[in-house]
Protein backbone atom coordinates (compact mmCIF):
# COMPACT_ATOMS: atom_id res chain seq x y z
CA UNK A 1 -12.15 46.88 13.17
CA UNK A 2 -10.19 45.05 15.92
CA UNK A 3 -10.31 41.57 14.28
CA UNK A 4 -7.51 39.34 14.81
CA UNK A 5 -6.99 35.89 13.27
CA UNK A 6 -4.29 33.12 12.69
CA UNK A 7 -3.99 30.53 9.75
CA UNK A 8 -2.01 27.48 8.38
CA UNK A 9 -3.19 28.92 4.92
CA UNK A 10 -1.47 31.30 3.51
CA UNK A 11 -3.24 30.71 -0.40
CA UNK A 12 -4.16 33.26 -2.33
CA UNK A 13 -7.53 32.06 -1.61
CA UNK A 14 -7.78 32.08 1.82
CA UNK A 15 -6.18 35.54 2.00
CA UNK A 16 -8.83 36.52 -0.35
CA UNK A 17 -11.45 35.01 2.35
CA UNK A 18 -9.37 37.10 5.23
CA UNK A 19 -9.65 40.30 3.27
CA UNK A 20 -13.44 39.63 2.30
CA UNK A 21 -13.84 39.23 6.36
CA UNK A 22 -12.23 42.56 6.67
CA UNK A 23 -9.69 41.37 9.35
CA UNK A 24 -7.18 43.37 10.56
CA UNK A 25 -4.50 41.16 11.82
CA UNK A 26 -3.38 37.75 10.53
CA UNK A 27 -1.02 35.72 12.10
CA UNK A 28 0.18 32.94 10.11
CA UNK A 29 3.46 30.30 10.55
CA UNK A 30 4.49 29.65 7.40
CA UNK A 31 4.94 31.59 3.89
CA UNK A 32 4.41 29.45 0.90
CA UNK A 33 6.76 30.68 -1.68
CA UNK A 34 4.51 28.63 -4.85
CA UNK A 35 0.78 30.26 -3.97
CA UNK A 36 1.44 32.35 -0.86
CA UNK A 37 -0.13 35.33 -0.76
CA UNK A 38 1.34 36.92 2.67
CA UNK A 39 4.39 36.99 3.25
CA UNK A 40 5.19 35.45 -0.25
CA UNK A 41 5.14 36.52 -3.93
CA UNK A 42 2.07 38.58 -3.81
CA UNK A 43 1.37 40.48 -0.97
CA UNK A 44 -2.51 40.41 -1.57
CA UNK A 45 -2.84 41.88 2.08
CA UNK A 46 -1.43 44.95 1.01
CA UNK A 47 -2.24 45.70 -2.37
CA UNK A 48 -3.73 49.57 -2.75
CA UNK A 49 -5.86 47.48 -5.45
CA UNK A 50 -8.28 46.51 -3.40
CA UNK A 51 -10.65 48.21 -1.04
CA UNK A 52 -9.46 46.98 2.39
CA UNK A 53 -5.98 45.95 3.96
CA UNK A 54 -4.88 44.00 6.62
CA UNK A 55 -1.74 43.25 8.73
CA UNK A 56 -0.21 40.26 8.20
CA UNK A 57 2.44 38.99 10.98
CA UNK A 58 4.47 35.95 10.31
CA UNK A 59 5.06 34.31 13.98
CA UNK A 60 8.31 31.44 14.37
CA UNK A 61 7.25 28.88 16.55
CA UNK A 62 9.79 27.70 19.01
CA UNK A 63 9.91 25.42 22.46
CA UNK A 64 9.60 27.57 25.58
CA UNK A 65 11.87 27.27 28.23
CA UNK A 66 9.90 24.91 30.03
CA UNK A 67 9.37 22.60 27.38
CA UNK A 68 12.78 22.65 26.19
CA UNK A 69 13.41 21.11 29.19
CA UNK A 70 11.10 18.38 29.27
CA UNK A 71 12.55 17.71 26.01
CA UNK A 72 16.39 17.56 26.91
């Protein structure tokens, strides 16, 4: 499976709809420390629970050179 994907969600529930997909990468922003489930308190991309995993890469947004400079 070569699927790759990105969210804003990071719930329980719409790691449960990622893993249902059968995904294999996730890139999200932002863990959510209250009902995150990657990169948070439960991991659900990883647990040997359930019958398919996926990788799950936070990513830190930041200003690229260029617009850092059209910023300054």
């Amino acid at each position: 499976m070569g699927t790759h994907t990105h969210t804003q969600c990071s719930r329980a529930s719409c790691a449960m709809a990622l893993l249902h997909s059968r995904v294999a990468r996730v890139f999200y922003v932002e863990p959510n420390a209250d009902t995150g489930a990657l990169g948070s308190r439960l991991l659900l991309h990883t647990s040997r629970r359930l019958n398919h995993r996926f990788l799950a890469f936070r990513v830190v947004l930041g200003l690229s050179s260029t617009s850092r400079a059209e910023h300054e």
